[in-house]
C-alpha atoms as a PDB file:
ATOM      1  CA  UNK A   1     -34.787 -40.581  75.622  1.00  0.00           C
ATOM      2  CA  UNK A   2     -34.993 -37.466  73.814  1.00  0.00           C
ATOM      3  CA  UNK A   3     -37.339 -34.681  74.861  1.00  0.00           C
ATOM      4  CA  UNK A   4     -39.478 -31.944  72.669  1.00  0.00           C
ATOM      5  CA  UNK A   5     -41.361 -29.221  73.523  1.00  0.00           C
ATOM      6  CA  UNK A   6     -44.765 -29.562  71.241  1.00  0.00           C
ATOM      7  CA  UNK A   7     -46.604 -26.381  72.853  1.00  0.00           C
ATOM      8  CA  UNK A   8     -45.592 -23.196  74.654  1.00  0.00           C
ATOM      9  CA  UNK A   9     -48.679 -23.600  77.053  1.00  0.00           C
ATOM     10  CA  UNK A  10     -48.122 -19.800  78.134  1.00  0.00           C
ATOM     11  CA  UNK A  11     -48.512 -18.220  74.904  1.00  0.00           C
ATOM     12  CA  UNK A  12     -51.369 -21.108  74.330  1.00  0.00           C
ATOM     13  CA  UNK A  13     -53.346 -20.057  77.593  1.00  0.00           C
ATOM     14  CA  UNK A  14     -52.669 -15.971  76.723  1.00  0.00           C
ATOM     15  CA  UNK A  15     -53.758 -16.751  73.146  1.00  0.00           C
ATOM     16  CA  UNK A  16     -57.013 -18.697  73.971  1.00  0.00           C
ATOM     17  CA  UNK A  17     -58.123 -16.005  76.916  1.00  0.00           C
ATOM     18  CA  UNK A  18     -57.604 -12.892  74.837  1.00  0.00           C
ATOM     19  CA  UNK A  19     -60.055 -14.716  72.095  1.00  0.00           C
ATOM     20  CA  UNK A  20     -62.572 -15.463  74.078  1.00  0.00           C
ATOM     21  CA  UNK A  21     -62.253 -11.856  75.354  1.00  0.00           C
ATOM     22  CA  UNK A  22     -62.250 -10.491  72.143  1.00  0.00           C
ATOM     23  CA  UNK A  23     -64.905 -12.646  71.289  1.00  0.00           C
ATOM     24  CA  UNK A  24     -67.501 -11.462  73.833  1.00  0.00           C
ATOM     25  CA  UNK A  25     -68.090  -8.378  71.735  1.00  0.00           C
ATOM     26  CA  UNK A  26     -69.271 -10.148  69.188  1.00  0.00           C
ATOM     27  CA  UNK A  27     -71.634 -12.544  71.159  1.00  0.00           C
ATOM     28  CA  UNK A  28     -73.587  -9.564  73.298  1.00  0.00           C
ATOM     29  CA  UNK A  29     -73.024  -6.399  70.824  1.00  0.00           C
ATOM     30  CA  UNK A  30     -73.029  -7.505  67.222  1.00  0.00           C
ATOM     31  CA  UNK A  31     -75.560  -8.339  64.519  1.00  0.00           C
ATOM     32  CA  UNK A  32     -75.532 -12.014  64.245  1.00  0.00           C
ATOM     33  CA  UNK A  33     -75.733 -11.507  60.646  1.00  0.00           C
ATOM     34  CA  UNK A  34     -72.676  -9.300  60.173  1.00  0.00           C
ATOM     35  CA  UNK A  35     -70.622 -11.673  61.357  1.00  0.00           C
ATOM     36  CA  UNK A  36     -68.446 -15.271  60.707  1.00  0.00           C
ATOM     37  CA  UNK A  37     -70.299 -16.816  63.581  1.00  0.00           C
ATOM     38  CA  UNK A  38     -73.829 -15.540  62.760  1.00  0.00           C
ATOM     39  CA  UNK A  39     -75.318 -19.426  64.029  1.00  0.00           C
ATOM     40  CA  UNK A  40     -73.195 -19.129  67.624  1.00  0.00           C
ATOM     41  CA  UNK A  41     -73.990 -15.490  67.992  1.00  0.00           C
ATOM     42  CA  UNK A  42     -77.948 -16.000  67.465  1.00  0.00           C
ATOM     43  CA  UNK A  43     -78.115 -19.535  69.499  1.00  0.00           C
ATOM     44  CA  UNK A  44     -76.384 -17.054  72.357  1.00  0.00           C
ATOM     45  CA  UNK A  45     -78.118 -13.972  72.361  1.00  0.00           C
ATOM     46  CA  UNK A  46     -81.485 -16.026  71.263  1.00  0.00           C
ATOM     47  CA  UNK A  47     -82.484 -12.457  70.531  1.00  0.00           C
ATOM     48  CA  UNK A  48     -81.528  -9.153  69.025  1.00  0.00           C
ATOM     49  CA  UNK A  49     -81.006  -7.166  71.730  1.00  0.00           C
ATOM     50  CA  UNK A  50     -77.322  -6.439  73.024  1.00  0.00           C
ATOM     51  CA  UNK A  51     -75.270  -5.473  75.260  1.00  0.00           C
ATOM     52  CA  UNK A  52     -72.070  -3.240  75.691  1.00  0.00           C
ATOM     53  CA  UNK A  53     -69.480  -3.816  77.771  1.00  0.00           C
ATOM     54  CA  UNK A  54     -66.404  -2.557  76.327  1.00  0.00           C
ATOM     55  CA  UNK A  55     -67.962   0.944  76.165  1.00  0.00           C
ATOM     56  CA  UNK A  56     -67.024   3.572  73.505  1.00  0.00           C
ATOM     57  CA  UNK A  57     -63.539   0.984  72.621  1.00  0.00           C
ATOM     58  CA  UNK A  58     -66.112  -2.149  72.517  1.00  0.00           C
ATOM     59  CA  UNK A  59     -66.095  -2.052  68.545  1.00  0.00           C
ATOM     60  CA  UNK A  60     -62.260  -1.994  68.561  1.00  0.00           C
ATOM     61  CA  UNK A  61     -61.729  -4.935  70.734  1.00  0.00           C
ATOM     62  CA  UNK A  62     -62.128  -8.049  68.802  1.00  0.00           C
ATOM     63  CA  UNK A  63     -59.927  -6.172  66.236  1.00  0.00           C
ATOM     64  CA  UNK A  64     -57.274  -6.131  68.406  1.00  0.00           C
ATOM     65  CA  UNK A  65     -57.672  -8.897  70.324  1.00  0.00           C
ATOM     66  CA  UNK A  66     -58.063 -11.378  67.680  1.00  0.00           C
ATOM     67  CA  UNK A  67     -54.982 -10.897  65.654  1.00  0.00           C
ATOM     68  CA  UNK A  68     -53.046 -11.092  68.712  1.00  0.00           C
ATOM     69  CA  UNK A  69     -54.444 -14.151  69.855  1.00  0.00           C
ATOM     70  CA  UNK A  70     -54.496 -15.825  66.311  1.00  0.00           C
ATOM     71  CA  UNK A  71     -50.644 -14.864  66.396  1.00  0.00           C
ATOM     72  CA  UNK A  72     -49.936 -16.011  69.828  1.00  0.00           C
ATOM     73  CA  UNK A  73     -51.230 -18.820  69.485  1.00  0.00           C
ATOM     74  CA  UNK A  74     -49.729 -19.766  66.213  1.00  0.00           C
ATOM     75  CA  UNK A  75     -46.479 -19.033  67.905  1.00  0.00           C
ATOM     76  CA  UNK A  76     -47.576 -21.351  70.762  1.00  0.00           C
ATOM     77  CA  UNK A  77     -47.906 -24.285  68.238  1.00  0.00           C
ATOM     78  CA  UNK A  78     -43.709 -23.008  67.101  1.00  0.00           C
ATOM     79  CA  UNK A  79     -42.100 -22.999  70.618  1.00  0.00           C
ATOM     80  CA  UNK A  80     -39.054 -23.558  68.761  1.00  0.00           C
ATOM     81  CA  UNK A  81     -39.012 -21.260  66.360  1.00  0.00           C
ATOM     82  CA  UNK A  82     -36.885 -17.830  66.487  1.00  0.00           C
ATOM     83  CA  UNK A  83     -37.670 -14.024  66.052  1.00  0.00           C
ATOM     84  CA  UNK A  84     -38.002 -14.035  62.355  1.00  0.00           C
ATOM     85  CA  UNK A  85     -40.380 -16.663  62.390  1.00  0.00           C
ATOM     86  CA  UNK A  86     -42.367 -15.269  64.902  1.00  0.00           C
ATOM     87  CA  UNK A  87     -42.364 -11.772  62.920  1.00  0.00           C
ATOM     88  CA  UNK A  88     -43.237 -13.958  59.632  1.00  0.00           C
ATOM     89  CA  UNK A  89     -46.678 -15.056  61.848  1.00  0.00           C
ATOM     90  CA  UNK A  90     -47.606 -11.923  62.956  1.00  0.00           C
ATOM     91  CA  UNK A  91     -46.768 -10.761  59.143  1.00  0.00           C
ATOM     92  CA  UNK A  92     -49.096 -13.978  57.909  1.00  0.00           C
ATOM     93  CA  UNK A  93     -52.033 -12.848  60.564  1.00  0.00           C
ATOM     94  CA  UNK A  94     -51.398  -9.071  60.087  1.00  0.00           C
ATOM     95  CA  UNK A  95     -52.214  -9.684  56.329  1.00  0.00           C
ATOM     96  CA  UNK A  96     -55.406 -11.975  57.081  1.00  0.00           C
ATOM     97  CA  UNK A  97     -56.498  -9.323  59.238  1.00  0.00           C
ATOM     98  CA  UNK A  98     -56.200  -6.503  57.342  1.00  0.00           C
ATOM     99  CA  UNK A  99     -57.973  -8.445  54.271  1.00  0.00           C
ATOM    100  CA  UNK A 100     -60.866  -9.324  56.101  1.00  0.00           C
ATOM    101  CA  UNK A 101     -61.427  -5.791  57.358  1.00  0.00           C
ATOM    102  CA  UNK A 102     -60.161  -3.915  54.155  1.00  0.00           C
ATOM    103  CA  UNK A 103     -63.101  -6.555  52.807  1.00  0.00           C
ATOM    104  CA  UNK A 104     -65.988  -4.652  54.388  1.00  0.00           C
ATOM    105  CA  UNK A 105     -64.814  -1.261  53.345  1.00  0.00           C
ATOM    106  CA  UNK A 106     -65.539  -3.218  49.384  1.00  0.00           C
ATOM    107  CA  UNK A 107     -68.018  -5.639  50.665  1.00  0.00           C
ATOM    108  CA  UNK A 108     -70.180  -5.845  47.802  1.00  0.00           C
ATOM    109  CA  UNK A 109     -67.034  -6.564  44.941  1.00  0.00           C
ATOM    110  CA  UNK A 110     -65.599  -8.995  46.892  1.00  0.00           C
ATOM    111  CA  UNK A 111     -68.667 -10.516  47.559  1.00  0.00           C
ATOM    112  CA  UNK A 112     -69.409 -11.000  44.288  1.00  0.00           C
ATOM    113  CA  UNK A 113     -65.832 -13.067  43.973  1.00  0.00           C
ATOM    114  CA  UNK A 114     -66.785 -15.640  46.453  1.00  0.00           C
ATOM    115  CA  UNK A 115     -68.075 -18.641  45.064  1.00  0.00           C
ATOM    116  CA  UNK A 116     -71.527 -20.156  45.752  1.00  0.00           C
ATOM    117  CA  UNK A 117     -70.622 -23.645  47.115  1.00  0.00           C
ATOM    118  CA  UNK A 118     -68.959 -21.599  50.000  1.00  0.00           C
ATOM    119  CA  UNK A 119     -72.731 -21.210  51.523  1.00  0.00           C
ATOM    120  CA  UNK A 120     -72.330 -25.056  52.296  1.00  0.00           C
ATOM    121  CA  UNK A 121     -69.412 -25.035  53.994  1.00  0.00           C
ATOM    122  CA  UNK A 122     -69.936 -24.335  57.963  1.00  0.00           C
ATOM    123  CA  UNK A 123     -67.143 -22.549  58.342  1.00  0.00           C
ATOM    124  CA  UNK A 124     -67.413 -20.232  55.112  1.00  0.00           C
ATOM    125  CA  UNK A 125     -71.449 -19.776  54.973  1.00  0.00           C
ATOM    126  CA  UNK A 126     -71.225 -16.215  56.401  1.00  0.00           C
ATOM    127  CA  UNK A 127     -68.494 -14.907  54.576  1.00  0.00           C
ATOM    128  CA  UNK A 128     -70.794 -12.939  52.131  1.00  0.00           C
ATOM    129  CA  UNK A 129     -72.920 -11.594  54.541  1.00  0.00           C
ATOM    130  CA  UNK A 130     -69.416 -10.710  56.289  1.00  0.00           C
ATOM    131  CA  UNK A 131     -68.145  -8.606  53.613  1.00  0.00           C
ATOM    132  CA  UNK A 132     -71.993  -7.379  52.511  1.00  0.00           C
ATOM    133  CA  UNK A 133     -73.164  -6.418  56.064  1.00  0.00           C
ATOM    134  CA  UNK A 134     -69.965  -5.899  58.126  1.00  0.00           C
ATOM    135  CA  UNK A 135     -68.875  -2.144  58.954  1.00  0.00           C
ATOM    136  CA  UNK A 136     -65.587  -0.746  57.927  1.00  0.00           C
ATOM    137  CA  UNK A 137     -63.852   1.200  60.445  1.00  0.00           C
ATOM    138  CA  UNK A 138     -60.066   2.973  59.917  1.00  0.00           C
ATOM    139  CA  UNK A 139     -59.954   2.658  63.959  1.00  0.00           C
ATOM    140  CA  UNK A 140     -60.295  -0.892  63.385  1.00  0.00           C
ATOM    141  CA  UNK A 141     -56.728  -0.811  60.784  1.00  0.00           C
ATOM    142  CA  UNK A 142     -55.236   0.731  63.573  1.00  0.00           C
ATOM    143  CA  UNK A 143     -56.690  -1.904  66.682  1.00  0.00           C
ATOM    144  CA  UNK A 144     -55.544  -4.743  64.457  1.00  0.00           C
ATOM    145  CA  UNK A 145     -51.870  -3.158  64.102  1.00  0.00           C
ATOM    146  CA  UNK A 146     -51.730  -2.602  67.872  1.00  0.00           C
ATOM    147  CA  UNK A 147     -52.719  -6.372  68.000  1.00  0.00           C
ATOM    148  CA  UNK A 148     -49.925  -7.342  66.038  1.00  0.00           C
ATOM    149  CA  UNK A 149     -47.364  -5.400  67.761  1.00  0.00           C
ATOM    150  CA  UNK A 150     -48.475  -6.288  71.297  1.00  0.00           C
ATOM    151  CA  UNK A 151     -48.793 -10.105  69.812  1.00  0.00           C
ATOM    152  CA  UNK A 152     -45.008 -10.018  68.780  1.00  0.00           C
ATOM    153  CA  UNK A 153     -44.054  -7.978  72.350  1.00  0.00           C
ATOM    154  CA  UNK A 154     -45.483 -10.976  74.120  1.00  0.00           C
ATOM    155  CA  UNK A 155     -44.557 -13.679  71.919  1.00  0.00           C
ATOM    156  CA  UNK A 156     -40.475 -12.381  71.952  1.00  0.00           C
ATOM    157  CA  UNK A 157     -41.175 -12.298  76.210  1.00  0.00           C
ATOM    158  CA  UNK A 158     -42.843 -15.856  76.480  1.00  0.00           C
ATOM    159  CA  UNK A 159     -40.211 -17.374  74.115  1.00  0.00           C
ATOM    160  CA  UNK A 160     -37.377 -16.035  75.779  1.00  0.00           C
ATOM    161  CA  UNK A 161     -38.674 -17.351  79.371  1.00  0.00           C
ATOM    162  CA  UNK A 162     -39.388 -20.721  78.558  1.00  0.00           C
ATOM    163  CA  UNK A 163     -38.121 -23.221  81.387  1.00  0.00           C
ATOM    164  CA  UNK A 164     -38.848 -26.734  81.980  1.00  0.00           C
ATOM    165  CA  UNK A 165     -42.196 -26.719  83.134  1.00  0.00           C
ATOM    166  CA  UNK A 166     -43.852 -24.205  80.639  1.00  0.00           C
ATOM    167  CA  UNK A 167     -44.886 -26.104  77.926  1.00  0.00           C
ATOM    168  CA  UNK A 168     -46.444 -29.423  76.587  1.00  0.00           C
ATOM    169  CA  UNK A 169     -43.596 -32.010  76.331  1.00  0.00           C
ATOM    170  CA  UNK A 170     -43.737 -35.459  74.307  1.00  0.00           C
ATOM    171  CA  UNK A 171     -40.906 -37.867  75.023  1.00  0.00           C
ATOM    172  CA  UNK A 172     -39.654 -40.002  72.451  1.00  0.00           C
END
């Protein structure tokens, strides 16, 4: 019987928590519309009133915390894989990152790029309004980066302290 490790469950669990984390900001603070998740963010608030609770850093912390959780959990879904892989995801997310927010400092030419059939796909509807309505911040290049290097930090720790009874095993 052979046995392999599908899922580092640590770096799944730290992934998943630091989303939902980061993701709070955007459900009490931001404008539904200046979002990707304009639908969940309006059916949650019902309103638009908000609510900070990150303070003065509250605008930074999706920034950081979602590239680090979109890495880590990538990395979660490799438990196999070795440093340079794991620096190749948190290259891949770094770059996704930094488009999307590099996106609302040009909001209106890239908006014009993105095709209409996108408004009838779920998952790409917003992206205009995105780009259009979102805010560019240079703190926000330098919370994503932070992301990044804490999501590598982490991922090198959890990969190197892997034992038999931290992951997600299928036998075959």
């Amino acid at each position: 019987m052979k046995i392999c490790r599908v899922i580092n469950l640590k770096q799944l669990i730290t992934g998943i928590a630091v989303f939902l984390f980061g993701s709070l900001e955007y459900l009490l603070t931001r404008p539904a519309d200046s979002t990707c998740m304009e639908k969940i963010v309006g059916w949650f608030r019902g309103s638009s009133s908000s609510v900070g609770i990150y303070g003065d850093m509250g605008g930074c912390v999706p920034e950081f915390a979602h590239p680090f959780s979109f890495a880590i959990i990538t990395m979660a879904l490799f438990p196999g894989s070795g440093r340079k892989t794991r620096g190749f995801i948190c290259f891949f997310w770094l770059f996704i990152e930094l488009f999307f927010e590099a996106g609302q400092r040009f909001g209106n030419e890239i908006a014009s790029y993105i095709p209409s059939f996108c408004e009838r796909i779920y998952i790409l509807d917003n992206l205009k309004s995105y780009f259009v309505k979102g805010v560019y911040d240079p703190n926000d290049i330098f919370a994503i980066f932070l992301g990044i290097i804490a999501a590598y930090i982490i991922g090198e720790l959890t990969s190197r302290s892997q034992s038999a009874r931290d992951g997600i095993y299928v036998y075959t």
